[in-house]
C-alpha atoms as a PDB file:
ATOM      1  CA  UNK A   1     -16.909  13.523 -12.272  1.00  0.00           C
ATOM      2  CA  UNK A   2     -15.056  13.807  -8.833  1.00  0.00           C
ATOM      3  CA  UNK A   3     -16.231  16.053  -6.219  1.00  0.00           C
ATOM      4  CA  UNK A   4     -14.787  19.112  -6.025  1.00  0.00           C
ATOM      5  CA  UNK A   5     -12.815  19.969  -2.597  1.00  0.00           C
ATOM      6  CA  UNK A   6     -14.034  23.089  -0.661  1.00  0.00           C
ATOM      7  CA  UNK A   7     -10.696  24.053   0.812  1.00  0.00           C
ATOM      8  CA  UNK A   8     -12.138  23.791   4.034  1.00  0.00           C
ATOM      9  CA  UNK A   9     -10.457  20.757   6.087  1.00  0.00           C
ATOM     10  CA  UNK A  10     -13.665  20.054   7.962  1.00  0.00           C
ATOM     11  CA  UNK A  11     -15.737  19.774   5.454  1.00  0.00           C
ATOM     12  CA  UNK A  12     -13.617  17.959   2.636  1.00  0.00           C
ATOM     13  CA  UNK A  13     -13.098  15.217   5.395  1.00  0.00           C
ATOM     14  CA  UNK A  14     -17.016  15.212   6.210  1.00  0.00           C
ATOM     15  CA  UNK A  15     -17.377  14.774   2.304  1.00  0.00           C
ATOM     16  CA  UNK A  16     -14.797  12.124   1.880  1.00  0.00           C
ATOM     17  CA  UNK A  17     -16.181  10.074   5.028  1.00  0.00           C
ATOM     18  CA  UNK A  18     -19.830  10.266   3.297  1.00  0.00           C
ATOM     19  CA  UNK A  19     -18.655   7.548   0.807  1.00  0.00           C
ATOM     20  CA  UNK A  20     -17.956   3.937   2.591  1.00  0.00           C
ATOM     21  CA  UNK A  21     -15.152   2.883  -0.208  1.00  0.00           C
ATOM     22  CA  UNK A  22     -13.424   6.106   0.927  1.00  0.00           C
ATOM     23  CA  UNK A  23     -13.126   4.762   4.610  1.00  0.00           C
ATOM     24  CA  UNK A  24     -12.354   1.669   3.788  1.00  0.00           C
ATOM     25  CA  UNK A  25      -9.593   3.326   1.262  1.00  0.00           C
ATOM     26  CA  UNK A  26      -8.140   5.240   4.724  1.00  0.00           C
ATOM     27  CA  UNK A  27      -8.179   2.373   6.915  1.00  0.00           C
ATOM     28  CA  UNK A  28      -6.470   0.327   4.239  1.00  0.00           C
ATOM     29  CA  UNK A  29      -3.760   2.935   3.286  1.00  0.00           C
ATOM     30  CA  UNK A  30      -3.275   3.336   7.051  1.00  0.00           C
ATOM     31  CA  UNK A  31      -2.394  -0.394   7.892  1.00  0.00           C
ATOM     32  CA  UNK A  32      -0.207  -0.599   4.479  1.00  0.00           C
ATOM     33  CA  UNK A  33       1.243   2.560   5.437  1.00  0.00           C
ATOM     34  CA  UNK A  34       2.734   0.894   8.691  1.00  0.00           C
ATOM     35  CA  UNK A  35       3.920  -2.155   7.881  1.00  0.00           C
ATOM     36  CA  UNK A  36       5.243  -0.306   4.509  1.00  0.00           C
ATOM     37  CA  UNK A  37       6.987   1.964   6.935  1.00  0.00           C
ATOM     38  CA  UNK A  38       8.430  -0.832   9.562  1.00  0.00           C
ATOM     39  CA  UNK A  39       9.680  -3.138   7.139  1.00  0.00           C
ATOM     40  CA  UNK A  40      10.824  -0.663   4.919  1.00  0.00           C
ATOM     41  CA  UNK A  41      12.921   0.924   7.438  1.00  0.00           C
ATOM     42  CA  UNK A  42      15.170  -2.101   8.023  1.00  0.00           C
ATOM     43  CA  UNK A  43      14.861  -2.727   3.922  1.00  0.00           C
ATOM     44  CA  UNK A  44      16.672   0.143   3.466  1.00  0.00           C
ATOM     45  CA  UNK A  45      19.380  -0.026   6.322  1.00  0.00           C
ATOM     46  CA  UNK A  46      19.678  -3.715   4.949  1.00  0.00           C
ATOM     47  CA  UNK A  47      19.854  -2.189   1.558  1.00  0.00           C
ATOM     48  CA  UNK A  48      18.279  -4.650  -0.067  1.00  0.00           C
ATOM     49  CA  UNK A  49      15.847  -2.713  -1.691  1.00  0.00           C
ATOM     50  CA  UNK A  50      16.125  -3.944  -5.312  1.00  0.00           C
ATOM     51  CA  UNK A  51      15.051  -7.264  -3.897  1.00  0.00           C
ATOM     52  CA  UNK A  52      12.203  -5.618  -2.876  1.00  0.00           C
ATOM     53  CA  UNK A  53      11.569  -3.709  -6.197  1.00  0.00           C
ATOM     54  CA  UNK A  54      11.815  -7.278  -7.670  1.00  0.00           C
ATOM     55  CA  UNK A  55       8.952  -8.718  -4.720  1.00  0.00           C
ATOM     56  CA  UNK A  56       6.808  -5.792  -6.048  1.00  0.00           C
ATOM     57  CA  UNK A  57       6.903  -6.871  -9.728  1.00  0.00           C
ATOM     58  CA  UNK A  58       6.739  -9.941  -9.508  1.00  0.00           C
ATOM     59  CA  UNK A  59       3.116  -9.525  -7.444  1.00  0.00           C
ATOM     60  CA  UNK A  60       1.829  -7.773 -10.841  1.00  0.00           C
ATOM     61  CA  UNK A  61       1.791 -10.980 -12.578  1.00  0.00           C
ATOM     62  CA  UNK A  62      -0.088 -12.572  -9.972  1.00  0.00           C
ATOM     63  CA  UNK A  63      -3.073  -9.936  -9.281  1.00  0.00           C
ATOM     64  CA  UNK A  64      -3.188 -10.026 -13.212  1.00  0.00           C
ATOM     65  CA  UNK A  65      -3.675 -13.846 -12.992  1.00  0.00           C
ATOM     66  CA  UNK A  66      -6.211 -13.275 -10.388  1.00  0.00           C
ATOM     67  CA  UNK A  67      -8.346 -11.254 -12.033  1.00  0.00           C
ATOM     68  CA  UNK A  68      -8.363 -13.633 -15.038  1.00  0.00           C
ATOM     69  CA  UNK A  69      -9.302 -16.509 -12.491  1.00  0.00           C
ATOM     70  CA  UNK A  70     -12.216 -14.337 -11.307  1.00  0.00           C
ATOM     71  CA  UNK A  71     -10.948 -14.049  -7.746  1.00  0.00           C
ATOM     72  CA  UNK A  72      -9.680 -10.751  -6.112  1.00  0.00           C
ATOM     73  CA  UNK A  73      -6.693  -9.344  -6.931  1.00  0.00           C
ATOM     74  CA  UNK A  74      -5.231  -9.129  -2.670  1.00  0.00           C
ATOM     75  CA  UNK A  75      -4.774 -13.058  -3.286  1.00  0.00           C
ATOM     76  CA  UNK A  76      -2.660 -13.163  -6.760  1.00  0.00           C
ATOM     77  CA  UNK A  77      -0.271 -10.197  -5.140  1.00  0.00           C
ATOM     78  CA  UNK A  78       0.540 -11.963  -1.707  1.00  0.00           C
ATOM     79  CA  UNK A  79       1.050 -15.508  -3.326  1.00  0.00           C
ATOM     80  CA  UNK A  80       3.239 -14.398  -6.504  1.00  0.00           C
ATOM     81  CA  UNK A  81       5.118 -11.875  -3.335  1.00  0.00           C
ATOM     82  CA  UNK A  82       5.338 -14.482  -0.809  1.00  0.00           C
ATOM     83  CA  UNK A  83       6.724 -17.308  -3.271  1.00  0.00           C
ATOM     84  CA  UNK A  84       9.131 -14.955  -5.132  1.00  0.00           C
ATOM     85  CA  UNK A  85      10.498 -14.532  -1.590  1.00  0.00           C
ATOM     86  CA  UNK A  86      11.385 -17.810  -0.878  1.00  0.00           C
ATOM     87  CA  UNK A  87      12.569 -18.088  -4.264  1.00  0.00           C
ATOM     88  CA  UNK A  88      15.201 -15.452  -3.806  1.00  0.00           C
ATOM     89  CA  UNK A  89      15.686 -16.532  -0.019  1.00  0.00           C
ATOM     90  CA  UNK A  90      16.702 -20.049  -1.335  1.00  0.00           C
ATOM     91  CA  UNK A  91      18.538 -19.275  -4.296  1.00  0.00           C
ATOM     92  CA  UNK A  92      20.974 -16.287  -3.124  1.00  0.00           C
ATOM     93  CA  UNK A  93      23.586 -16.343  -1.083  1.00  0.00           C
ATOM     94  CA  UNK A  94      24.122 -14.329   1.909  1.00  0.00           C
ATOM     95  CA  UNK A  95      26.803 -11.046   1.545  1.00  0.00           C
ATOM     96  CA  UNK A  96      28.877  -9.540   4.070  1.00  0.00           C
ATOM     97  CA  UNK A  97      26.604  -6.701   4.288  1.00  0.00           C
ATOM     98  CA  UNK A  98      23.863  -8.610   5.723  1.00  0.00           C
ATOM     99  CA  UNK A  99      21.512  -8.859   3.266  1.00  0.00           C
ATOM    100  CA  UNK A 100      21.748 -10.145   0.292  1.00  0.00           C
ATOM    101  CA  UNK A 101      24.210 -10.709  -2.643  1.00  0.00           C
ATOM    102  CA  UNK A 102      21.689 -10.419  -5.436  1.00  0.00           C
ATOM    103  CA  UNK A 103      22.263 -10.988  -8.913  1.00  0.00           C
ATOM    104  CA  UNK A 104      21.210  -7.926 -10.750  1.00  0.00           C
ATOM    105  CA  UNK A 105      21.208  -9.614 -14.403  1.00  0.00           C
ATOM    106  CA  UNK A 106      19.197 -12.651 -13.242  1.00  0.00           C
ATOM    107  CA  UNK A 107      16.939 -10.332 -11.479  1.00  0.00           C
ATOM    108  CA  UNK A 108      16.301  -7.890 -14.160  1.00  0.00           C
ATOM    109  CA  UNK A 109      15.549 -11.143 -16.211  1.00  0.00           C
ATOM    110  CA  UNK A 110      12.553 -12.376 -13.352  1.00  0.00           C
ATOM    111  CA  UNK A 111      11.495  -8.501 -13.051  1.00  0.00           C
ATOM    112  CA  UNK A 112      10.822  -8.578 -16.802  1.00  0.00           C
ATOM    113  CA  UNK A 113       9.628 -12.230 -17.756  1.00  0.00           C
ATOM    114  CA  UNK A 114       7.410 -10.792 -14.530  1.00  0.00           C
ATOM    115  CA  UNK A 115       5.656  -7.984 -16.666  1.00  0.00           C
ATOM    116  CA  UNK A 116       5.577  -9.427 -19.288  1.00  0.00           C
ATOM    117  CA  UNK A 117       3.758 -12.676 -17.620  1.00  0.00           C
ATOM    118  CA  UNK A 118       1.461  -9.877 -15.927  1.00  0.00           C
ATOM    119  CA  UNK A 119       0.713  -8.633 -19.622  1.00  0.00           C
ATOM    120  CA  UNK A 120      -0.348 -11.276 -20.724  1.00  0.00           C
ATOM    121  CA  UNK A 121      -2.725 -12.107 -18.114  1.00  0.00           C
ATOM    122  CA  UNK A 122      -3.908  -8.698 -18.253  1.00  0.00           C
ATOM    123  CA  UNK A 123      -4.360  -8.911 -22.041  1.00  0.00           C
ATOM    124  CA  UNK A 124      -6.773 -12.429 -21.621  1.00  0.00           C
ATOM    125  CA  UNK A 125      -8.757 -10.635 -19.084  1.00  0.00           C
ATOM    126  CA  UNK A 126     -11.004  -8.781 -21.091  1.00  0.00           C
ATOM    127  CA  UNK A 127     -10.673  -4.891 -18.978  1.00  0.00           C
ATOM    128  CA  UNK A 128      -7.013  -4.488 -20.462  1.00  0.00           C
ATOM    129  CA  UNK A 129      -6.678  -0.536 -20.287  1.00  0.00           C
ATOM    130  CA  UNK A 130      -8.437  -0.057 -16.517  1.00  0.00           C
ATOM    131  CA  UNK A 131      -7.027  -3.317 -15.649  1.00  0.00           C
ATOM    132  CA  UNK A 132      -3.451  -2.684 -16.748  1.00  0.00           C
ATOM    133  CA  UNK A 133      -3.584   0.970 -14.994  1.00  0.00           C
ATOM    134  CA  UNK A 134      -5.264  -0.458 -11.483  1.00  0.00           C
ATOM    135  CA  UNK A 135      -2.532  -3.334 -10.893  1.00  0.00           C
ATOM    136  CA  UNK A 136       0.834  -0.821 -11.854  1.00  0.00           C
ATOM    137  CA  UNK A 137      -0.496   2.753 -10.428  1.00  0.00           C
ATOM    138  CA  UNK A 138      -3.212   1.594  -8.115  1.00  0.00           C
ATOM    139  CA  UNK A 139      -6.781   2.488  -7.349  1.00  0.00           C
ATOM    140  CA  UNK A 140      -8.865   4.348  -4.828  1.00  0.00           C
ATOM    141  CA  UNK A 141     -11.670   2.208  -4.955  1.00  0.00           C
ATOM    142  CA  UNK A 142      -9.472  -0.850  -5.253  1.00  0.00           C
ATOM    143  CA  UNK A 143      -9.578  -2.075  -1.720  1.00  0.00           C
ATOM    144  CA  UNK A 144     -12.809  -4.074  -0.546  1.00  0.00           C
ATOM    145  CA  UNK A 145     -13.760  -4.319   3.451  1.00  0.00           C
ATOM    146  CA  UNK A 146     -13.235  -7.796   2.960  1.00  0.00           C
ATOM    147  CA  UNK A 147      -9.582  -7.560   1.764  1.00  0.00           C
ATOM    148  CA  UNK A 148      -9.205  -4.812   4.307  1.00  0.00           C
ATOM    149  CA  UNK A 149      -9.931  -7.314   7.132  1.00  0.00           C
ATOM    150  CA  UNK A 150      -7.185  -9.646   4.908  1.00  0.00           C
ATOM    151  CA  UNK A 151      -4.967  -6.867   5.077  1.00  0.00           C
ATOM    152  CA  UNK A 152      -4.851  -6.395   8.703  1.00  0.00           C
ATOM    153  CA  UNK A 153      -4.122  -9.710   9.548  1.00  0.00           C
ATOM    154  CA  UNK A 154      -1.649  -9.686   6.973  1.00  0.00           C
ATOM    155  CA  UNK A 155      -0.036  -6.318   8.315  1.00  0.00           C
ATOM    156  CA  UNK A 156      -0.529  -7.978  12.214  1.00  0.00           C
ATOM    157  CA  UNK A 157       1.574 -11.071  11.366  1.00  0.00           C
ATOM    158  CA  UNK A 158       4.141  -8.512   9.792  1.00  0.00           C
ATOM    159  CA  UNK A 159       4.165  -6.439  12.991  1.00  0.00           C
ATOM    160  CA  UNK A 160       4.944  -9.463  15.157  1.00  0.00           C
ATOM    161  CA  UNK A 161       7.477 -11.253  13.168  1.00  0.00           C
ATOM    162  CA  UNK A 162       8.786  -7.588  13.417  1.00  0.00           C
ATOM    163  CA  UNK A 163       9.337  -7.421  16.859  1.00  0.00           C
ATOM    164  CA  UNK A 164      10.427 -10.633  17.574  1.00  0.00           C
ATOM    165  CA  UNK A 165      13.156 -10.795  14.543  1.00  0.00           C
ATOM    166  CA  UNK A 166      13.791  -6.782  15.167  1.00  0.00           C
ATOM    167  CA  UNK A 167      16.323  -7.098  17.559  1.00  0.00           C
ATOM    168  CA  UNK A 168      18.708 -10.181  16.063  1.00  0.00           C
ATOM    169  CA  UNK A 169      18.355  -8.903  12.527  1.00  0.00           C
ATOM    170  CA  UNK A 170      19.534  -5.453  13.227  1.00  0.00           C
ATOM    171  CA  UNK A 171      22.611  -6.527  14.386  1.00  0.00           C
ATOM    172  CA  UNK A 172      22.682  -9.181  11.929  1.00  0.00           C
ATOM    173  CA  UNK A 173      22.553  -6.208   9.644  1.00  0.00           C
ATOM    174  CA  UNK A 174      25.035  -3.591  11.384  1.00  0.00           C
ATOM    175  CA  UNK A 175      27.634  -6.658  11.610  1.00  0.00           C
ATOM    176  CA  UNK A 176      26.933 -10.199   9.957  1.00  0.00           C
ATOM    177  CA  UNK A 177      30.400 -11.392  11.120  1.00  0.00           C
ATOM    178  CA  UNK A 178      30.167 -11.118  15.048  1.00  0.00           C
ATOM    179  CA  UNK A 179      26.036 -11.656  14.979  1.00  0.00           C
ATOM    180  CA  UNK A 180      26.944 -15.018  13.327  1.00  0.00           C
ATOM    181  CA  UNK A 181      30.265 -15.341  15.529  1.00  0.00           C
ATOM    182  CA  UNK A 182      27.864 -15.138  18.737  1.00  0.00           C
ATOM    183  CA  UNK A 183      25.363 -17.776  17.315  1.00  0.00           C
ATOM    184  CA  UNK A 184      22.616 -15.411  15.651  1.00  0.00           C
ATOM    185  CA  UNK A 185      21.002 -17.370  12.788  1.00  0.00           C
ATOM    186  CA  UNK A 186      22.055 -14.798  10.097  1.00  0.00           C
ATOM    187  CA  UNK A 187      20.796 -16.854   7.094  1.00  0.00           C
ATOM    188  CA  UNK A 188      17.564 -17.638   8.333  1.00  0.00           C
ATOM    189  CA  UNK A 189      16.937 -14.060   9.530  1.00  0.00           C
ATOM    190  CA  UNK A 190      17.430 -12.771   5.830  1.00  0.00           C
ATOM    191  CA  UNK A 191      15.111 -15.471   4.869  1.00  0.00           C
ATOM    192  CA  UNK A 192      12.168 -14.325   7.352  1.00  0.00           C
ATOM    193  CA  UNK A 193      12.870 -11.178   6.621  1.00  0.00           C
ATOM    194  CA  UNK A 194      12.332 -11.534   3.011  1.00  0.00           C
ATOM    195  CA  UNK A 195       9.255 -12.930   3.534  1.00  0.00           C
ATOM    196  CA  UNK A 196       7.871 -10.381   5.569  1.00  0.00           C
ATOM    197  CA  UNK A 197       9.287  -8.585   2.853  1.00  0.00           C
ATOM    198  CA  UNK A 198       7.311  -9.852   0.553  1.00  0.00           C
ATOM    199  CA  UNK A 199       3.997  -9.535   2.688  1.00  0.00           C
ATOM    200  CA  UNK A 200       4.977  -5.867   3.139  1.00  0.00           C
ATOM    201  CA  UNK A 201       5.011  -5.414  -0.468  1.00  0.00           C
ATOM    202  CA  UNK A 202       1.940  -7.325  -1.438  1.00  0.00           C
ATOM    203  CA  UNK A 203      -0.056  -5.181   1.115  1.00  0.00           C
ATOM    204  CA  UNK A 204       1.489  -1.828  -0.831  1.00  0.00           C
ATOM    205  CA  UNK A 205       0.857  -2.883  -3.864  1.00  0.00           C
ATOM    206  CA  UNK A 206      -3.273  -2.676  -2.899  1.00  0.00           C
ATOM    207  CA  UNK A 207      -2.470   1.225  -2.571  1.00  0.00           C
ATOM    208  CA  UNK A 208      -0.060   2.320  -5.158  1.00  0.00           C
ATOM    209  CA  UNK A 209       0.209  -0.688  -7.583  1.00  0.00           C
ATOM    210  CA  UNK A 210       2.975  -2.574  -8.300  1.00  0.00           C
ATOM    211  CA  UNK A 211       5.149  -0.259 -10.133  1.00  0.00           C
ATOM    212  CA  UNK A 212       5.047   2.509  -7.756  1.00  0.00           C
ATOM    213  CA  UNK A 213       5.323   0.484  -4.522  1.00  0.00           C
ATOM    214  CA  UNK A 214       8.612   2.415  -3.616  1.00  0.00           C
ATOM    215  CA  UNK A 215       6.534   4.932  -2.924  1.00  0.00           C
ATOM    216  CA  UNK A 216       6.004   3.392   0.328  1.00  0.00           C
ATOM    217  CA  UNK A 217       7.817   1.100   1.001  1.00  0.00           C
ATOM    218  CA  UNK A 218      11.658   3.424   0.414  1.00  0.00           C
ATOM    219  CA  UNK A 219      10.679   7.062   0.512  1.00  0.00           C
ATOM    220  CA  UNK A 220       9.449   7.351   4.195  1.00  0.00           C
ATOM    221  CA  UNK A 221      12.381   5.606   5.786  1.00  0.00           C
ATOM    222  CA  UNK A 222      14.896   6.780   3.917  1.00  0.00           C
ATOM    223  CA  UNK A 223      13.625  10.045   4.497  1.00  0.00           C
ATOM    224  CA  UNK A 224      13.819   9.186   8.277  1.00  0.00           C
ATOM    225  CA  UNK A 225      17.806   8.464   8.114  1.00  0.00           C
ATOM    226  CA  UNK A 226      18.450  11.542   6.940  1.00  0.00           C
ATOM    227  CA  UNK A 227      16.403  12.959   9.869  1.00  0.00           C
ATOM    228  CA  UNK A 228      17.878  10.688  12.785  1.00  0.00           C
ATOM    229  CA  UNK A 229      20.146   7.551  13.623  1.00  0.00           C
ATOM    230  CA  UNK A 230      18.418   6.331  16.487  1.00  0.00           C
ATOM    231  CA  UNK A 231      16.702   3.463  15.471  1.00  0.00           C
ATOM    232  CA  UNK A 232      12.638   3.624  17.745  1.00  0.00           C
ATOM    233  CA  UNK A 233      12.955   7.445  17.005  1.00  0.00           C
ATOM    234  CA  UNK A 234      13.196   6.778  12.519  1.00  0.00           C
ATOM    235  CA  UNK A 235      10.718   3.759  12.754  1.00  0.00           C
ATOM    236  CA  UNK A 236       8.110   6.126  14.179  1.00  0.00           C
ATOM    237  CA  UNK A 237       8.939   8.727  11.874  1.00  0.00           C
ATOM    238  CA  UNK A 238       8.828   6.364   8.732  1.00  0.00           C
ATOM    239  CA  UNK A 239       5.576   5.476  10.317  1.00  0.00           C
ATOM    240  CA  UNK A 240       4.276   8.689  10.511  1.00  0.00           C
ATOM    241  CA  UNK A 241       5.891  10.205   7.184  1.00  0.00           C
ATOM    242  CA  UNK A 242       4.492   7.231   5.368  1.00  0.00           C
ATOM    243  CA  UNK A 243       0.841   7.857   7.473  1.00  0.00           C
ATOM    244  CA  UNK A 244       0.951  10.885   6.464  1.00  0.00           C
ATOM    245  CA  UNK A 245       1.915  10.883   2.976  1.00  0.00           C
ATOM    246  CA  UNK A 246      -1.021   8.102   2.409  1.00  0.00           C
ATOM    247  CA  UNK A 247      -4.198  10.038   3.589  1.00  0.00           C
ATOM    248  CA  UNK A 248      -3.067  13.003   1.547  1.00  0.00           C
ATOM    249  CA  UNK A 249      -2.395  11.243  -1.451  1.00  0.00           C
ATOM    250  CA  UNK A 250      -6.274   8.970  -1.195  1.00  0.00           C
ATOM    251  CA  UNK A 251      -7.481  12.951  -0.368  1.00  0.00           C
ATOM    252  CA  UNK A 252      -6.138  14.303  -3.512  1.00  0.00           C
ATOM    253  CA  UNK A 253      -6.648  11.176  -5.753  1.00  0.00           C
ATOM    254  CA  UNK A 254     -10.058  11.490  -4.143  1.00  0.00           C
ATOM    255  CA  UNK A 255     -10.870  15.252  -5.396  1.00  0.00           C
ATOM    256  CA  UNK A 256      -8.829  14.530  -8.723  1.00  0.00           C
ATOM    257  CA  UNK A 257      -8.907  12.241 -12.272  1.00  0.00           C
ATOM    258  CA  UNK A 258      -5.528  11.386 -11.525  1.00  0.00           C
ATOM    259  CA  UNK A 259      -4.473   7.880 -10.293  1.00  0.00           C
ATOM    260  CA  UNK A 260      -2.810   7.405  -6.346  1.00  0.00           C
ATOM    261  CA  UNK A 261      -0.035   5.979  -7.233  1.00  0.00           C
ATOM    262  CA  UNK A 262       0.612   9.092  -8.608  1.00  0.00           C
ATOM    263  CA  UNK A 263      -0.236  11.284  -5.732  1.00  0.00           C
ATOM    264  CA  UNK A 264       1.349   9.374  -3.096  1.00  0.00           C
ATOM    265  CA  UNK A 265       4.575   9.122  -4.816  1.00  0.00           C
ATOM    266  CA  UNK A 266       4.241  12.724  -5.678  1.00  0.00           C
ATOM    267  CA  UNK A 267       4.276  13.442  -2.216  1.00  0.00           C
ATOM    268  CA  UNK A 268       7.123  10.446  -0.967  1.00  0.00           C
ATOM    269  CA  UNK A 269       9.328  12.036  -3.372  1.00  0.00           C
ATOM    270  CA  UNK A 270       8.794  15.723  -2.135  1.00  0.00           C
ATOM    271  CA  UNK A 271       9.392  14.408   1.572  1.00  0.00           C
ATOM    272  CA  UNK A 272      12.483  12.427   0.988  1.00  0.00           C
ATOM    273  CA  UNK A 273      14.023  15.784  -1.018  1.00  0.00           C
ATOM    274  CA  UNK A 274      12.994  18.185   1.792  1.00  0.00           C
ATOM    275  CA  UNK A 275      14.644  15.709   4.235  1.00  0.00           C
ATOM    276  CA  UNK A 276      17.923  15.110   2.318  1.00  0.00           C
ATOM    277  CA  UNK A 277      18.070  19.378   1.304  1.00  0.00           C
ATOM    278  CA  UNK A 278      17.424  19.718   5.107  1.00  0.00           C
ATOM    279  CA  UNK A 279      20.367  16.913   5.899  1.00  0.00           C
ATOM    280  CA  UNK A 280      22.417  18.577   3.344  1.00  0.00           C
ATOM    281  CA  UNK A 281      22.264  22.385   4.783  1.00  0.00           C
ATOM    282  CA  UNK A 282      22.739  20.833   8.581  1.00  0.00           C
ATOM    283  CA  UNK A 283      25.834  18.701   7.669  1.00  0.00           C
ATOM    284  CA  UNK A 284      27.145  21.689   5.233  1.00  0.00           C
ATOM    285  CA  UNK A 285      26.832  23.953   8.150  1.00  0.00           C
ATOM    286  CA  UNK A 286      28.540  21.410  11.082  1.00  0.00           C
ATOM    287  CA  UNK A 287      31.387  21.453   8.797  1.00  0.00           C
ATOM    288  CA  UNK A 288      31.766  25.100   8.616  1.00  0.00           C
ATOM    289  CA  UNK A 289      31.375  25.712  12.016  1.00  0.00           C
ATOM    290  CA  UNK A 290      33.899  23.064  12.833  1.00  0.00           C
ATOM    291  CA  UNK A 291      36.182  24.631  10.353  1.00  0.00           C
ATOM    292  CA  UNK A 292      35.544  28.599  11.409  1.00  0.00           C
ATOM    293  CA  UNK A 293      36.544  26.637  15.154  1.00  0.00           C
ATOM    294  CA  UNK A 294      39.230  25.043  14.421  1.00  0.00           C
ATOM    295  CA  UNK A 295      40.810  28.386  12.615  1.00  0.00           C
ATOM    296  CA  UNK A 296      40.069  30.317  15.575  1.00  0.00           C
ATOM    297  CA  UNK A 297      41.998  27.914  17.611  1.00  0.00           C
ATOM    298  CA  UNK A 298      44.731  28.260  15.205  1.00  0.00           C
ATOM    299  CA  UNK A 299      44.378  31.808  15.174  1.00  0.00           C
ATOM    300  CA  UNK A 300      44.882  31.799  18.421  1.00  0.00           C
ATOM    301  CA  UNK A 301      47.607  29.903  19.142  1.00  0.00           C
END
């Protein structure tokens, strides 16, 4: 039976800090909920986010594998994310846009030989129901402090290929043509990227699972371009949007029978509506006041 919250902040942090998996669960969310954040933000100015829908799938079929192997799960998601990554690094072509010109039929076909690989695995390990709901929706308890040491390396190497790609692959992504024209390596950015990608995705999939990785990984920073431009300013607010969203979704999975992956794309989804209705309302009413301007002007004249 889960504990029941007291609706007192202090307290129903006290009680959630009591139990070790729970602070291991925050720490964990916290360092997937950067890098998700980060790489997510140039994902989705890239727009390559079905490629990364297609990372997070294909990691299913490799916890699944893991836990039929007997080893933990962490392992089987980075290794089936990292090499469908280079996969899809080697085998598409670079588009104008930047990122990549990605074969949505071929794609759908790896996303679903993917589940249906991660099935079967699931189905020879003998905890099919908890097994099958713990890889695609995720799991409170699902994060050891061994694999959160794993993950924070993980989410390190992420940050710093970050910042030292950051600079060349946004403009590689705003315009491909003169980045290449002045010598930037445009292929072989989308290629690290993707990897990082991949890493990014691996580490998400600890939190939410593998179907629900989105949740993370999309939401945040596309709620942050709809809140500002400036590139530093909607990385931080990703960061802290996707923060944010995390520790309230391990708090309520935490007082509740329902899984996280529910909860924090519950809340991703309700962020990235309230920050499109608020873009929405702002750009409707720039346009009227422009317009009530300009017919003053007119009026006028």
């Amino acid at each position: 039976m889960n504990p029941q919250p007291t609706w007192n902040p202090v307290v129903d942090v006290q009680q959630m800090l009591a139990y070790p998996f729970m602070v291991t669960a925050l720490g964990a969310g916290s360092v997937v909920a950067v890098v998700a954040a980060v790489v997510g933000w140039m994902m989705v100015l890239r727009r390559e986010s079905f490629a990364g829908h297609t990372l997070a799938v294909v990691g299913f079929p490799g916890a699944a594998a893991a836990a039929w192997l007997g080893v933990a799960t962490a392992y089987g998601y980075f290794a089936a994310c990292i090499l469908a990554a280079v996969a899809i690094a080697l085998w598409s072509p670079p588009g104008r846009a930047g990122g990549l010109t990605e074969q949505s039929a071929v794609i759908g076909t790896v996303q679903a030989l993917a589940l249906a690989t991660g099935l079967l695995f699931v189905s020879l390990y003998h905890g099919f129901l908890s097994g099958l709901t713990n890889l695609l929706f995720g799991t409170i308890a699902g994060v050891s402090a061994a694999q959160l040491q794993f993950l924070a390396v993980a989410a390190a190497m992420c940050l710093v290929a970050m910042a030292a790609i950051g600079r060349p692959l946004l403009w590689a992504s705003l315009d491909p043509d003169t980045a290449a024209a002045n010598g930037i390596p445009t292929r072989l950015l989308s290629g690290a990227f993707l990897l990082v990608l991949g890493v990014a995705a691996a580490g998400a999939s600890q939190i939410t699972g593998s179907l629900l990785v989105f949740a993370l990984l999309v939401a945040p920073p596309a709620a942050a371009f709809h809140l500002t431009a400036h590139p530093g300013r909607g990385i931080a607010l990703s960061v802290a949007l996707a923060v944010t969203i995390t520790w309230l979704g391990i708090a309520c999975a935490f007082f509740s029978s329902y899984p996280i992956g529910f909860w924090v794309t519950s809340f991703a989804f309700a962020t990235y509506l309230l920050a499109a209705s608020y873009r929405g309302v702002a750009d409707w009413a720039a346009n009227r006041a422009r317009i009530t301007q300009m017919s003053t002007a007119v009026a006028a004249t």
